[in-house]
Every structure is written in C-alpha cells, then in structure tokens.
Protein backbone atom coordinates (compact mmCIF):
# COMPACT_ATOMS: atom_id res chain seq x y z
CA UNK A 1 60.60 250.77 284.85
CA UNK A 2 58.90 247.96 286.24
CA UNK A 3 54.93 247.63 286.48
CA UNK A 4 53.15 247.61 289.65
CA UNK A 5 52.40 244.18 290.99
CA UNK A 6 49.17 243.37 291.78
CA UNK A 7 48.48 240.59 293.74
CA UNK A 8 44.72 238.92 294.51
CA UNK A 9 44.48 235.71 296.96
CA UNK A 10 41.62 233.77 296.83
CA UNK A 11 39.79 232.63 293.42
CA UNK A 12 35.89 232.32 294.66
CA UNK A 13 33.29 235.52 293.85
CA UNK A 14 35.19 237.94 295.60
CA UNK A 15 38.83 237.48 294.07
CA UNK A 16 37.60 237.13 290.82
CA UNK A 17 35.69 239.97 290.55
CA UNK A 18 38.21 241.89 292.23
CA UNK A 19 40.56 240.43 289.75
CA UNK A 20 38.41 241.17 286.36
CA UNK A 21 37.40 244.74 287.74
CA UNK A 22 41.25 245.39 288.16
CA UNK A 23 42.32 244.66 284.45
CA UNK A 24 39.35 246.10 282.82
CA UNK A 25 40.75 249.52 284.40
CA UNK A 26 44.24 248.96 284.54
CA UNK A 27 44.87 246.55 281.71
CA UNK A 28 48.37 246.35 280.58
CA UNK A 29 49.70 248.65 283.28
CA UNK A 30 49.94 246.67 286.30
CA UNK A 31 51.50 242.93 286.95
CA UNK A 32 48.74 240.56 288.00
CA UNK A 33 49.22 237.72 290.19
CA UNK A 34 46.71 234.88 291.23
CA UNK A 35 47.19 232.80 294.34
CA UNK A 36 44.76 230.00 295.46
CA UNK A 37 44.29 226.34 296.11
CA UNK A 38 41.35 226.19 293.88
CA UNK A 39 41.29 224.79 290.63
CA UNK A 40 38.09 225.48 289.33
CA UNK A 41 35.41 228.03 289.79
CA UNK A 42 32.07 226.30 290.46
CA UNK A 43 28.54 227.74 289.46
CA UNK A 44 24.94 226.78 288.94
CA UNK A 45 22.92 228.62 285.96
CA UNK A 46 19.26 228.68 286.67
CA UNK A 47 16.83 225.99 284.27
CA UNK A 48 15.58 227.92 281.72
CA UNK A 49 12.00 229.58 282.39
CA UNK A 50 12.72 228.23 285.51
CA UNK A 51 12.36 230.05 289.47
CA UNK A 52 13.81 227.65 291.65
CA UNK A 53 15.93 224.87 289.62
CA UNK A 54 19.49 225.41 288.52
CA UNK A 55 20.89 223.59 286.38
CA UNK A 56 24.13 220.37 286.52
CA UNK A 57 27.14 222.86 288.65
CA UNK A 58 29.75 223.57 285.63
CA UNK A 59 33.03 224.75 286.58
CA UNK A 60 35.50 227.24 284.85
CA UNK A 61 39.11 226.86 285.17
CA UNK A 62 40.96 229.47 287.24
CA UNK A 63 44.56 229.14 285.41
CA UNK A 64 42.50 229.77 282.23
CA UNK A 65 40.60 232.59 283.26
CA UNK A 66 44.07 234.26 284.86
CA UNK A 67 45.45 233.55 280.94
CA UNK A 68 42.84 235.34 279.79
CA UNK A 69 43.46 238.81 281.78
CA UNK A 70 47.25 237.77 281.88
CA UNK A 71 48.16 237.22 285.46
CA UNK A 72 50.45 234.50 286.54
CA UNK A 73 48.41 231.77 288.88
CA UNK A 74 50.44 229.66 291.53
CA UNK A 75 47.66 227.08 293.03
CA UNK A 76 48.43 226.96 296.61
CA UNK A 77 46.93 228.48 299.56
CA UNK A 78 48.81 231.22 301.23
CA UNK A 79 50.02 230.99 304.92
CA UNK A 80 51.85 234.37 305.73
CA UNK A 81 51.92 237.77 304.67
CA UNK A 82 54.73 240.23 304.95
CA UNK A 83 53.59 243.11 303.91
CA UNK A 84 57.00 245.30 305.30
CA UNK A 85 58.48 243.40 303.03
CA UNK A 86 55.72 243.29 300.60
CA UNK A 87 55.31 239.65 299.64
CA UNK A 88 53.35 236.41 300.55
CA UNK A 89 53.93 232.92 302.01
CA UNK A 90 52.27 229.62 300.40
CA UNK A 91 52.20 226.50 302.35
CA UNK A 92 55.08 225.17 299.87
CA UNK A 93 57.30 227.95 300.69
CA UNK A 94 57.00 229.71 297.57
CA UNK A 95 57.27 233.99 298.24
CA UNK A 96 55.40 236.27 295.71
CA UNK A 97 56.06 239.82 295.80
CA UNK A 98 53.28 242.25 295.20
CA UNK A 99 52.87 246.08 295.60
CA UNK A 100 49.01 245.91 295.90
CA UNK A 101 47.07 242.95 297.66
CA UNK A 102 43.85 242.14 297.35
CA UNK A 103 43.16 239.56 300.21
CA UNK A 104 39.59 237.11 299.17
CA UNK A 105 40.67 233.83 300.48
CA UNK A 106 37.12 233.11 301.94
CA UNK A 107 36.25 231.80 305.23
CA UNK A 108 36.19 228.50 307.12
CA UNK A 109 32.95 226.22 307.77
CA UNK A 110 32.76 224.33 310.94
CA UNK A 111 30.44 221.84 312.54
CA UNK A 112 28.29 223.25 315.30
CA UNK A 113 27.17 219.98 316.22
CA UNK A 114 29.15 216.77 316.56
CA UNK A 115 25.56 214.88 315.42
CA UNK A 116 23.32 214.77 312.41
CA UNK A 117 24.37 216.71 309.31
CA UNK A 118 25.88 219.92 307.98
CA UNK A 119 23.58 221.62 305.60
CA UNK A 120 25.58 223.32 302.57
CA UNK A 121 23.90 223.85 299.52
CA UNK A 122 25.45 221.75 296.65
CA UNK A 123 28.32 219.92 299.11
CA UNK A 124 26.11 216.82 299.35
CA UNK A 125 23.67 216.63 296.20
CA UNK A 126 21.91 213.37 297.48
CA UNK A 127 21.28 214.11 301.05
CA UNK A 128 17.93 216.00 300.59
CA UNK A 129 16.70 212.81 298.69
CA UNK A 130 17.95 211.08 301.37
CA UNK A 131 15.57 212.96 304.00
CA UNK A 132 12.59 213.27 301.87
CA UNK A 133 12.80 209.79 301.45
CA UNK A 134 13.07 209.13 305.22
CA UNK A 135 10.36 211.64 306.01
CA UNK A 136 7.71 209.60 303.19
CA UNK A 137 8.64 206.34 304.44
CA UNK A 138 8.52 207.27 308.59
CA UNK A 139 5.47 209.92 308.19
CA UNK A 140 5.03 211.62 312.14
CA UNK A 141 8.69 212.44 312.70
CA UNK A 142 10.48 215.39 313.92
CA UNK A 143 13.00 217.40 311.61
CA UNK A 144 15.12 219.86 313.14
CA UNK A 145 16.51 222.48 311.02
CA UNK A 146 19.42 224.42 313.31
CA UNK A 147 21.40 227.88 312.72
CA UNK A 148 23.91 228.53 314.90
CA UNK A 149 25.16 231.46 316.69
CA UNK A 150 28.26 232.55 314.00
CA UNK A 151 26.16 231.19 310.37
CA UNK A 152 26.66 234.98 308.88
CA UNK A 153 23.97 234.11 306.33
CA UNK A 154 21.35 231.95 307.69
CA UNK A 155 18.18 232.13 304.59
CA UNK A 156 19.44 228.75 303.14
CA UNK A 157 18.13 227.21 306.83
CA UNK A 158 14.82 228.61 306.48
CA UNK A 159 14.64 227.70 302.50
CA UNK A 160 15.34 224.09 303.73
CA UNK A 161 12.41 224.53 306.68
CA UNK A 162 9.87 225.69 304.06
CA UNK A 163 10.79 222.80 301.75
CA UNK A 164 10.95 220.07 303.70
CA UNK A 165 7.41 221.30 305.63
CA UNK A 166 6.11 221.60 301.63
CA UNK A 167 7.31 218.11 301.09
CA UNK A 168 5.92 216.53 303.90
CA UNK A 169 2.90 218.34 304.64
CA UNK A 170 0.33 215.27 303.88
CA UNK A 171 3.09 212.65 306.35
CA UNK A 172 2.62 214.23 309.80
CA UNK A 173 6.11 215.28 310.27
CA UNK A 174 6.66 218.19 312.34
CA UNK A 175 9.54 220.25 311.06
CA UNK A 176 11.11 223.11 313.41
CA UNK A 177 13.39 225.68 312.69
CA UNK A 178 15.49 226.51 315.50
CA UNK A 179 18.10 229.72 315.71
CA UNK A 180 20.22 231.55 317.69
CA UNK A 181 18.61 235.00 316.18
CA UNK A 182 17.14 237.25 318.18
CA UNK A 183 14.36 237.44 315.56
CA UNK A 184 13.65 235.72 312.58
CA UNK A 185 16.04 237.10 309.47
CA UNK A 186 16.25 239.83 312.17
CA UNK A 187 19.61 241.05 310.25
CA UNK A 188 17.72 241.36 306.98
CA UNK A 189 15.44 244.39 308.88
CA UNK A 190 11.32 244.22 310.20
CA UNK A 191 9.98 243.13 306.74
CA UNK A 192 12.19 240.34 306.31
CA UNK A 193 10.76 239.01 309.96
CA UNK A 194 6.84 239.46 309.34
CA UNK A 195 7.38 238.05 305.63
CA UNK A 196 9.26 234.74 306.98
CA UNK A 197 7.47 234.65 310.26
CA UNK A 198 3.89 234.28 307.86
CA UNK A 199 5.36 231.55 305.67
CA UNK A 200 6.86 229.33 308.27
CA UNK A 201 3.65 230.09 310.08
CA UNK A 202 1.59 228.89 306.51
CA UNK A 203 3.82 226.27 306.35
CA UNK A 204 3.35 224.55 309.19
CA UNK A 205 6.95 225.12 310.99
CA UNK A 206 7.66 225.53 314.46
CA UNK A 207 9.99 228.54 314.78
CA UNK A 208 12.33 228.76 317.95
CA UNK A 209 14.45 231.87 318.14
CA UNK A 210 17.46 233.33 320.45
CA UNK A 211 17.77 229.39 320.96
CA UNK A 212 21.61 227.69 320.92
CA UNK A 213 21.34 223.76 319.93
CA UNK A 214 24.08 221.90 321.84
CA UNK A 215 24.47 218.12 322.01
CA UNK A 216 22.99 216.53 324.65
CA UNK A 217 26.04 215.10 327.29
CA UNK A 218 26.78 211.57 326.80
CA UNK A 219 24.69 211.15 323.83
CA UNK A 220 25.87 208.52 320.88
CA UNK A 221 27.02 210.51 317.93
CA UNK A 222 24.94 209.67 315.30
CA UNK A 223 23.07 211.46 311.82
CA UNK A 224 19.90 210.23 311.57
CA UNK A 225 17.29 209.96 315.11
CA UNK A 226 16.99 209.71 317.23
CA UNK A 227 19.31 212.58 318.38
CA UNK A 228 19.60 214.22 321.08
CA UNK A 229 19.61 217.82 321.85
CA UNK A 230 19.38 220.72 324.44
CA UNK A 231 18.37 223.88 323.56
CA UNK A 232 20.16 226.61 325.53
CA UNK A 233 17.96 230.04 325.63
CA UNK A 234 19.85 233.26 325.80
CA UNK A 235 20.01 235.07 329.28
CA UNK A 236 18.74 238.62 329.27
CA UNK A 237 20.28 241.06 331.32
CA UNK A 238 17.58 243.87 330.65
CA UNK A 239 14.34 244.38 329.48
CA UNK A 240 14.76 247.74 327.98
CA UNK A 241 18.23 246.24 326.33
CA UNK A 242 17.62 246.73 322.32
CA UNK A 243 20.38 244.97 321.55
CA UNK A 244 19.59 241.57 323.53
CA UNK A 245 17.01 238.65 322.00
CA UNK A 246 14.57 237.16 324.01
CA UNK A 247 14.62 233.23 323.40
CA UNK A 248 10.99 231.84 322.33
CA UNK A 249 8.55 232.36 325.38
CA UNK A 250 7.42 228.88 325.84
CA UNK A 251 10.97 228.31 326.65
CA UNK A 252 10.57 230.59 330.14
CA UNK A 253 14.35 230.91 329.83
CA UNK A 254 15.23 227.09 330.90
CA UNK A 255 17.26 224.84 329.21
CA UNK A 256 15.51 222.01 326.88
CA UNK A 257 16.28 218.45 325.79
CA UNK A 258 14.33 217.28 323.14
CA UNK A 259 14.81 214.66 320.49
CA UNK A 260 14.45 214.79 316.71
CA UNK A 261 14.68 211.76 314.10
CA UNK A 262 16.88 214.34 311.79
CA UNK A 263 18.75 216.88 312.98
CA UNK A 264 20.34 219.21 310.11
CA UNK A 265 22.67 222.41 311.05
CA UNK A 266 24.35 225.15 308.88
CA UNK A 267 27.88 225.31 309.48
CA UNK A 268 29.31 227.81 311.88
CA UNK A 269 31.90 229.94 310.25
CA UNK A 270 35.47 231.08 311.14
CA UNK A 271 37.85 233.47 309.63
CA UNK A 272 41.27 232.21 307.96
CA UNK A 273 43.38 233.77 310.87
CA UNK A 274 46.28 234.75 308.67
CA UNK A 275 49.47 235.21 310.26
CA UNK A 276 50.18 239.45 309.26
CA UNK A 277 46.91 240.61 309.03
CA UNK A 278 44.52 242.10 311.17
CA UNK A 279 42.45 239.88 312.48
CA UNK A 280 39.61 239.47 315.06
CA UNK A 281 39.32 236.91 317.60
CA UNK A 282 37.24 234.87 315.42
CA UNK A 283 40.29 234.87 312.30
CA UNK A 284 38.67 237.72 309.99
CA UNK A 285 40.62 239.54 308.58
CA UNK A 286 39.50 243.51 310.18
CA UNK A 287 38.69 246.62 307.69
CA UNK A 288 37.62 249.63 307.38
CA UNK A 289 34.58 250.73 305.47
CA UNK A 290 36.93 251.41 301.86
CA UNK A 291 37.90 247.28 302.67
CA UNK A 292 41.55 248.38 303.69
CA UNK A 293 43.09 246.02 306.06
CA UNK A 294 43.51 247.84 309.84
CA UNK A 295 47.02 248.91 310.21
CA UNK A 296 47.81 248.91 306.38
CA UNK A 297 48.88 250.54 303.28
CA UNK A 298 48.52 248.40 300.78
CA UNK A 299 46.34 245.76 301.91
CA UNK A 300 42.29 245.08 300.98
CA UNK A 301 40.23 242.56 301.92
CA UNK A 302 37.16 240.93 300.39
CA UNK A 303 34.42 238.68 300.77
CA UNK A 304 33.60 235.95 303.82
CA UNK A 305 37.21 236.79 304.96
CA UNK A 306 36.53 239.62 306.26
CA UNK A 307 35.21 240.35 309.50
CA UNK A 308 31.06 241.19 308.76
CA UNK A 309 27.70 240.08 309.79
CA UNK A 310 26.47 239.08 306.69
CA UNK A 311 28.00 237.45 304.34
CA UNK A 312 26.50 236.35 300.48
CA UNK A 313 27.92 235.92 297.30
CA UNK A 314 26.35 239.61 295.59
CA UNK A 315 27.79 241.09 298.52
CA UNK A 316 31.18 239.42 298.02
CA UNK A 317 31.04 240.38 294.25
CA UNK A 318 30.35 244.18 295.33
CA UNK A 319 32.82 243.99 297.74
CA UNK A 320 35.56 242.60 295.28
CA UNK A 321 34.42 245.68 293.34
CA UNK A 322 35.16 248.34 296.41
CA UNK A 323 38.24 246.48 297.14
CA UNK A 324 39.37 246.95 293.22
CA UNK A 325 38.16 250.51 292.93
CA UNK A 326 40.60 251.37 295.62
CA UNK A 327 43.49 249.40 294.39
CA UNK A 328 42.81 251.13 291.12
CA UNK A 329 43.41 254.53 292.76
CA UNK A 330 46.32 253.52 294.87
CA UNK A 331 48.13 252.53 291.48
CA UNK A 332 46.47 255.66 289.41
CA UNK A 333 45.30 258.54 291.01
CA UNK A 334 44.13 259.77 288.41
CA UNK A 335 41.77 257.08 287.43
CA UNK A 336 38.27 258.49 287.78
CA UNK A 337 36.03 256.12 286.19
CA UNK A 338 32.40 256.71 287.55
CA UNK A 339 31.43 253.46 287.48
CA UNK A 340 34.04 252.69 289.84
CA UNK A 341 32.05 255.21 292.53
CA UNK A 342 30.61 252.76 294.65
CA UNK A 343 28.48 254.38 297.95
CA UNK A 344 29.36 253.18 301.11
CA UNK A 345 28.10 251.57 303.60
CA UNK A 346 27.73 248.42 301.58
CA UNK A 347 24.00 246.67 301.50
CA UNK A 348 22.60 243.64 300.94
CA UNK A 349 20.30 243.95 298.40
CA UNK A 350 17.88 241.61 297.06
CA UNK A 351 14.35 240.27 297.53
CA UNK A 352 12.67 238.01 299.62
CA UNK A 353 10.00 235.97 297.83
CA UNK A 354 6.33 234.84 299.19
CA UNK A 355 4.05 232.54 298.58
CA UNK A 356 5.56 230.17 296.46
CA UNK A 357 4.76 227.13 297.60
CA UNK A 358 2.55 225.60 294.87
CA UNK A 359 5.75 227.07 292.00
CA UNK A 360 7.86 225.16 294.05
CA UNK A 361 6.10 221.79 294.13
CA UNK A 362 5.51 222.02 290.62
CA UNK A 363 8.91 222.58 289.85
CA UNK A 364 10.35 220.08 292.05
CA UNK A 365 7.63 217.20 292.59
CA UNK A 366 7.73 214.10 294.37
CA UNK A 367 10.41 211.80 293.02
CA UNK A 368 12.03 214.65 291.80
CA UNK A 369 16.04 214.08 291.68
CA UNK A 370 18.13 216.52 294.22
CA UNK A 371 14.99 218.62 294.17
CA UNK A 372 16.12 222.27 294.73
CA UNK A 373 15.37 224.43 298.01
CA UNK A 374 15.87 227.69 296.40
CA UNK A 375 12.75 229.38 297.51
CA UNK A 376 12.87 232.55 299.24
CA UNK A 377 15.99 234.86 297.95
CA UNK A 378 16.07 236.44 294.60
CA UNK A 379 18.10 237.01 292.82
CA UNK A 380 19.69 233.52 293.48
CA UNK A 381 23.40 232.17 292.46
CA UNK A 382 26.46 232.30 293.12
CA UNK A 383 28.39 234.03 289.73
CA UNK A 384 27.29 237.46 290.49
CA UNK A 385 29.36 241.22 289.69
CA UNK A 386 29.17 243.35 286.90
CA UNK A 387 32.30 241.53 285.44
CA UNK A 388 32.28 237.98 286.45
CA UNK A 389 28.65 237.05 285.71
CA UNK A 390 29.69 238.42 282.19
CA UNK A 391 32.57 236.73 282.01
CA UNK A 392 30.90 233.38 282.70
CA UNK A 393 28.14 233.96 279.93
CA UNK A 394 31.10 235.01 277.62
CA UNK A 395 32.61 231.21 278.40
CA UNK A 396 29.58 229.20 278.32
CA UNK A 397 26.80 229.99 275.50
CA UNK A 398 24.15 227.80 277.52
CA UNK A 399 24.06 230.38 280.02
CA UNK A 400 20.87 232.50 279.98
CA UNK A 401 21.34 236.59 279.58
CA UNK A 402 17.79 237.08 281.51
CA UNK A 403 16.50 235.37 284.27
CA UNK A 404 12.59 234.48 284.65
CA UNK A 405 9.50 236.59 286.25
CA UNK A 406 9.80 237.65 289.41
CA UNK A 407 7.47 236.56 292.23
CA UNK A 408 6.03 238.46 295.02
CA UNK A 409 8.12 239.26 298.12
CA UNK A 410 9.59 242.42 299.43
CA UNK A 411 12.49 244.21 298.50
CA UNK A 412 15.28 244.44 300.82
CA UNK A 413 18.19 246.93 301.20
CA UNK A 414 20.10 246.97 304.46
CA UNK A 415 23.35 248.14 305.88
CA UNK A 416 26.20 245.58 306.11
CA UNK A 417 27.76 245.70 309.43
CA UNK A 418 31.50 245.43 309.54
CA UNK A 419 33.14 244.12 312.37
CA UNK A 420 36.40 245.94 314.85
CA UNK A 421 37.75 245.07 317.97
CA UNK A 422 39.31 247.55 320.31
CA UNK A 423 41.42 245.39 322.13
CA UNK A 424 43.08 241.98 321.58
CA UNK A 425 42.95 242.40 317.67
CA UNK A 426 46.77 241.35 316.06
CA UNK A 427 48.39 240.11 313.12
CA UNK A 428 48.63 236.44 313.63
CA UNK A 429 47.25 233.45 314.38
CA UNK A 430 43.89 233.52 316.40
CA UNK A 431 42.87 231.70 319.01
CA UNK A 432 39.41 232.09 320.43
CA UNK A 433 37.18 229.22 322.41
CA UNK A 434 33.94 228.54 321.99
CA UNK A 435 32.49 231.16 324.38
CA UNK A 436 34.37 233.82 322.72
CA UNK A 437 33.44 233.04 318.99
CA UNK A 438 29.61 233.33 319.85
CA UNK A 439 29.95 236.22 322.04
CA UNK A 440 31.83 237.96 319.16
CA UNK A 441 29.04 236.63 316.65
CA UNK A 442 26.21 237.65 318.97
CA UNK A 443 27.75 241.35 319.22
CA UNK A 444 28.31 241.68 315.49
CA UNK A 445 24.34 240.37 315.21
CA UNK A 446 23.21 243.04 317.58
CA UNK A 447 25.11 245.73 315.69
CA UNK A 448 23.64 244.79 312.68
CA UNK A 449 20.21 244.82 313.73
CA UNK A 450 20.56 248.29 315.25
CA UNK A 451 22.33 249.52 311.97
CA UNK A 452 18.81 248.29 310.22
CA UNK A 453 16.80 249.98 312.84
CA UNK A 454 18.42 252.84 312.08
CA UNK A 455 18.32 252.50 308.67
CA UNK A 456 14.56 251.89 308.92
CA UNK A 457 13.81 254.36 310.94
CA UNK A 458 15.72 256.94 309.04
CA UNK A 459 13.54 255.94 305.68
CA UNK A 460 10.20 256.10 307.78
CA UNK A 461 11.17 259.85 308.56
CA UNK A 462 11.66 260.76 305.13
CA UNK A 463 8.82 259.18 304.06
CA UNK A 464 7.08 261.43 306.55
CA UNK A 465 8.68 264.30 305.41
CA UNK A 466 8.01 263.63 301.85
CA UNK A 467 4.22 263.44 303.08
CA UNK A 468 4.56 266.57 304.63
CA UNK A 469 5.84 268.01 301.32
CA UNK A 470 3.06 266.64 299.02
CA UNK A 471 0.33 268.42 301.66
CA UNK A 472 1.74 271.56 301.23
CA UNK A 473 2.27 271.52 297.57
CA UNK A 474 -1.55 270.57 297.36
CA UNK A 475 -1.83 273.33 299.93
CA UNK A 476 -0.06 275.57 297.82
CA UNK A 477 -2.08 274.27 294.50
CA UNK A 478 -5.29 275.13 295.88
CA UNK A 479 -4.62 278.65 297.16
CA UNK A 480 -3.51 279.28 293.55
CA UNK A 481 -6.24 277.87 291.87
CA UNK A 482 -8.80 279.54 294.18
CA UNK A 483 -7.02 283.01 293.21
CA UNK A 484 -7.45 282.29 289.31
CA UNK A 485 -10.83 281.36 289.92
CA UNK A 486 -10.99 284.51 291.72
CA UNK A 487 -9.98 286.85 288.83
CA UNK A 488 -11.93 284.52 286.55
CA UNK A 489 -9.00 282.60 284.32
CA UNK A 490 -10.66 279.31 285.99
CA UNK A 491 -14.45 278.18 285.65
CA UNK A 492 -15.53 274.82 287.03
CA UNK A 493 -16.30 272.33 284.28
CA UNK A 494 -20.17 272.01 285.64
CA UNK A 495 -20.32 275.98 285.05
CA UNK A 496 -19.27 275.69 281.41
C-alpha cells in the first residue's frame, strides 16, 4: 500500500515550518514533496549581546534541508492546481501528485509609486547609507517615508521614520511618515497607537494618517528630489462610521501636492492568483479559520498567500503550524499530540519597544556600515516556529540559543483578521484594478481594527470583573475576620 503524499509549495517561513512540523509527527508514514523556485532559505541571526544589529544574512539550502526530512524537492514555481485530479502544475510542465497540499508560496510585492524607492528590509543593503549620507551632506531636506493602502505589515515604515529622524536630528531635515491607516499601527490595537504616536512625536516626525501618496501628473520619474507628490485624503461618508479613518486634520479633506528630496515607500502587496484555488480579488488564496482552502478537501494555505490583514514572519511560522496540525489529522485521525492544539483565532504576538533611541545610536553610530533600523518590534527575525528556528541553530553553531534583554515597550496580542468575499471569489486567475485592490485592503483594515476593538474591549470587561471579584473576596475576608475577632480567636497585634 502506498503512503500518503504530502505535498508543501513554497520554501520561505511558512512552508518550512509546515514542512518540519509535518515529519516530526508523521515521519516515515507519509510521502513528502517540496515545490519552489527558491534555492536557498535566507536569515539574519541577531549580533551577539546585541538589540538591534543582525548579523551578515546566511542562507540554508532548501534541497538539503528536504534530504534531511526525506522529501523529494523539484525547484520551480507552480502555476496550476488540480486538485479533482489531485496534482500540481510547474511553469516547466512538470505534474506532481499529492493527496495533502499545503499551499505557502508567499505573496507578491509591488511598487506603489512609479518614483523614489521601495523600502524592503535587506533587498538593497546600501541604500540606507545612501540616504544618511544624502541627508548629512544636504542638512534641511524633506524625507518622506510612505505606506500604502495594501502594505499588510507596515512597522518596518515607522522603524525607518524613527531612524532616519535619530540620524539626522542635529541636520534640519524634516522627516514625515505618511500612511494610508486610519490610525497609527491602528491594526496592532490602542496601545500600539499612543506608544508610536509618543515616539514619532519625541522624535521629531511629522505623522500623516488615512493619507494615499500618488504621483503627481506629469511629473519626471525620478529617486532622489525633488519628487513630486499628492496626497489624496480619504472621504468619509459618516461621522459616527467606526470603521472609516479620518485623514490628518490639517489636511481639511483636500488633496495635497508637496515635494520631498527622498521619497521612500513599502511595497504594496498582491496575492499569487493561482489558477484552482480560491482566491480574492486581490490573488490570495481564501481560508477558513483551520487555514483550509474555500471550496476544498484537501487543500491548506499558509503564510502572506493567504488572504489576511496582517502579515509577519511569527505569524507565518504559526500558521505553517495550524496548516500542519490539520494535515496531520486528515492523514491520522488518531494523532492527538497536544502540542499540535493550537487556539484559534490566530494573533500577532509580540512587543513593541520604547525609548530606544540612545541603544540605537550606540549600536549603529555615524559611519556605521548598513546601519540597522530594527527598532521597535521584538522579538525580531525572520527564522521563527518551534521547528525551524531549531532547525537553523541545529545547522549553524554561530547561532545564539538566547537572545539579549528586553527593553521597555508594551506587549501586544491581537486577533488576525482573515479575509472572504461573498461574491466574485473563483479559482483562477485574478484580475482586480487599482480601485478595487485598495478598496479590498481598506475593508480588510477596518475589519481588523474592529476585531481589536473587540478584543480590547472584551479584556477591559474582564478586568472589571476580576476587580469586582477581588472586592468581594476582601468583602468576604473582613466579615470573617470581624466574626473571629468576635468570638475571640483574633486579637489585634497592638492589644497583645
């Protein structure tokens, strides 16, 4: 009798983990398969006694890590699947059978703005030298740091903000973070907005929210100023309208054109709109809170493929984990491993740091070579999961088993929204304009934020009740203690 075939597409945080969780519970029962067009798995350990600077990126091979839990690894991007027929499609025309599939192919970046640059951590190590340099040798410029409307997670923007206003506080330069958020790191709950809206505050940057950056008509397309660009509030349609962000007031709702000598964006982000899957207008793939793909059987999806609000790598890694637990049962129903009982919904969990401006500088002074702008979100990295970070430190001895101090910051735990569409959801390739992919993005934002809310609110009425508890028990104490004192087993330590 043949094993079943299990099949995982995608090699970053998500398939990986998905992949290692799989064989440590299956092992030798079930036929693994690897599909992806990456060759190597890239990752940053942290310096040692170090906050904010990682170390040179290493790399770890995926065909050697699919040797090492046995699975077969074909190195080319998949185009189709077929899951009637139960097999996939790679762009050479190669079909690979599977009974199980584990879908983690991640998710696509795209430029929001055809001017200045694209800001993604570790894609161009020299460019922050580049615009420190600029600012120190220009002092009184303006630096505009952008997230658009679809960036699922926009912290690395406001890490950059901080930084660069750090860098260049003694130059004159005016750095302003702009976004399309209702409210700052609204997704991340209240906290997370009155902890960033303090440090960009003590850091001298000019926040702008529920703000679109679009480039200015007929202007020459260019990456360093000056550049030109019109901010585009959000309309309102109600005041009472919890859902809807109100752009910055100075902005009285009217579109702005202003100029900046660097302009830097995140990347919006698109789904991989694989033909066969269930996918929203925007390409991700569509599942339900175990991570099954709508419509299927045998189908799970993982990571920034999937159709969320948020999206980070400890989130992909738990995700890869869900994803696996299920697969696990589908193939063994009998399997009941506790550590494989994983609550839902999924959070975000982490914390957001404060005050560390002076650790920063010291760790990353002036002159400083691809100085790092890790400064607000522990813990940081990208080789996270209870079986790949172990894994890694397994392959590379240099890697540290404990990471340094923590700093101050609050602690935060929220709700990941995942996203459905009622109508016009298919399997195949999606096609959405412009207008569409930011009015899906804006919706899944607003859900989001009222799943915190909620959240939030929910913990501030048990807190209450738990208050209301401790005042009766002390309620309670007393009566008893007055009744012993009553019948004399209790004398007051002055009466002794």
């Amino acid at each position: 009798m043949s094993k079943p075939v299990v099949c995982v597409v995608g090699a970053g945080t998500a398939g990986l983990e998905g992949l290692l969780t799989v064989h440590e519970q299956l092992g030798d029962s079930v036929d693994l398969r690897v599909i992806a067009p990456e060759r190597e798995f890239r990752y940053r350990p942290m310096s040692a006694g170090s906050l904010f600077r990682p170390t040179e990126e290493r790399e770890a091979l995926i065909g050697d890590i699919s040797a090492e839990v046995g699975a077969n690894y074909l190195c080319e991007p998949v185009v189709a699947v077929y899951e009637d027929d139960r097999c996939v499609v790679t762009r050479d025309g190669d079909t690979v059978s599977f009974d199980y599939l584990l879908l983690a192919p991640g998710a696509r970046d795209a430029r929001s703005l055809q001017q200045g640059f694209v800001w993604e951590r570790g894609q161009d190590p020299g460019f922050l030298d580049q615009v420190r340099d600029s600012i120190r040798t220009a002092p009184g410029g303006r630096v505009a740091v952008i997230v658009p409307r679809g960036a699922r997670w926009s912290v690395p923007a406001y890490e950059l903000a901080l930084v660069l206003a750090w860098a260049s506080a003694s130059t004159g330069t005016e750095v302003s973070l702009i976004t399309a958020e209702a409210r700052l790191l609204g997704m991340l709950g209240r906290d997370a907005t009155s902890l960033i809206t303090r440090e960009l505050q003590d850091a001298g940057v000019v926040a702008v929210t529920g703000v679109e950056v679009v480039d200015a008509p007929h202007s020459e397309l260019r990456s360093s100023g000056p550049i030109d660009v019109i901010l585009v509030p959000e309309s309102t349609t109600s005041e009472e309208d919890a859902l809807t962000g109100k752009p910055t007031e100075s902005h009285h709702g009217a579109s702005e054109a202003q100029s900046f000598d660097f302009v830097i964006a995140l990347p919006t982000v698109r789904g991989p709109a694989i033909p066969g899957v269930r996918s929203d207008t925007a390409g991700f793939v569509e599942v339900d809170t175990g991570l099954k793909v709508g419509g299927s059987e045998r189908v799970w999806a993982a990571g920034g493929c999937i159709a969320a609000a948020l999206e980070h790598s400890a989130l992909s890694a738990l995700q890869g984990d869900v994803a696996a637990a299920a697969i696990t049962r589908a193939v063994n129903p009998s399997c009941g491993d506790a550590h494989l009982e994983i609550p839902t919904p999924l959070l975000v969990t982490g914390i957001l740091l404060s005050g560390q401006r002076d650790r920063w500088l010291a760790e990353n002074p002036a002159g400083t070579r691809q100085p790092s702008t890790r400064c607000l979100w522990w813990p940081p990295g990208r080789a996270v999961g209870h079986m790949l970070a172990g894994r890694i430190a397994a392959w590379d001895p240099s890697v540290q088993g404990t990471l340094p101090d923590l700093a101050d910051g609050v602690p935060i735990c929220v709700p990941v929204v995942l996203g459905h569409e009622d109508r016009g959801s298919r399997a195949g390739n999606i096609v959405a304009d412009e207008a569409t992919h930011k009015a899906r993005s804006r919706d899944l934002e607003n859900r989001q934020m009222m799943a915190v809310e909620r959240r939030e609110h929910e913990a501030a009425d048990e807190l209450r009740k738990l208050g209301r508890g401790l005042e009766r028990l002390a309620a309670d104490q007393r009566h008893v203690e007055d009744g012993l004192r009553a019948h004399g087993y209790l004398r007051d330590r002055e009466a002794v």
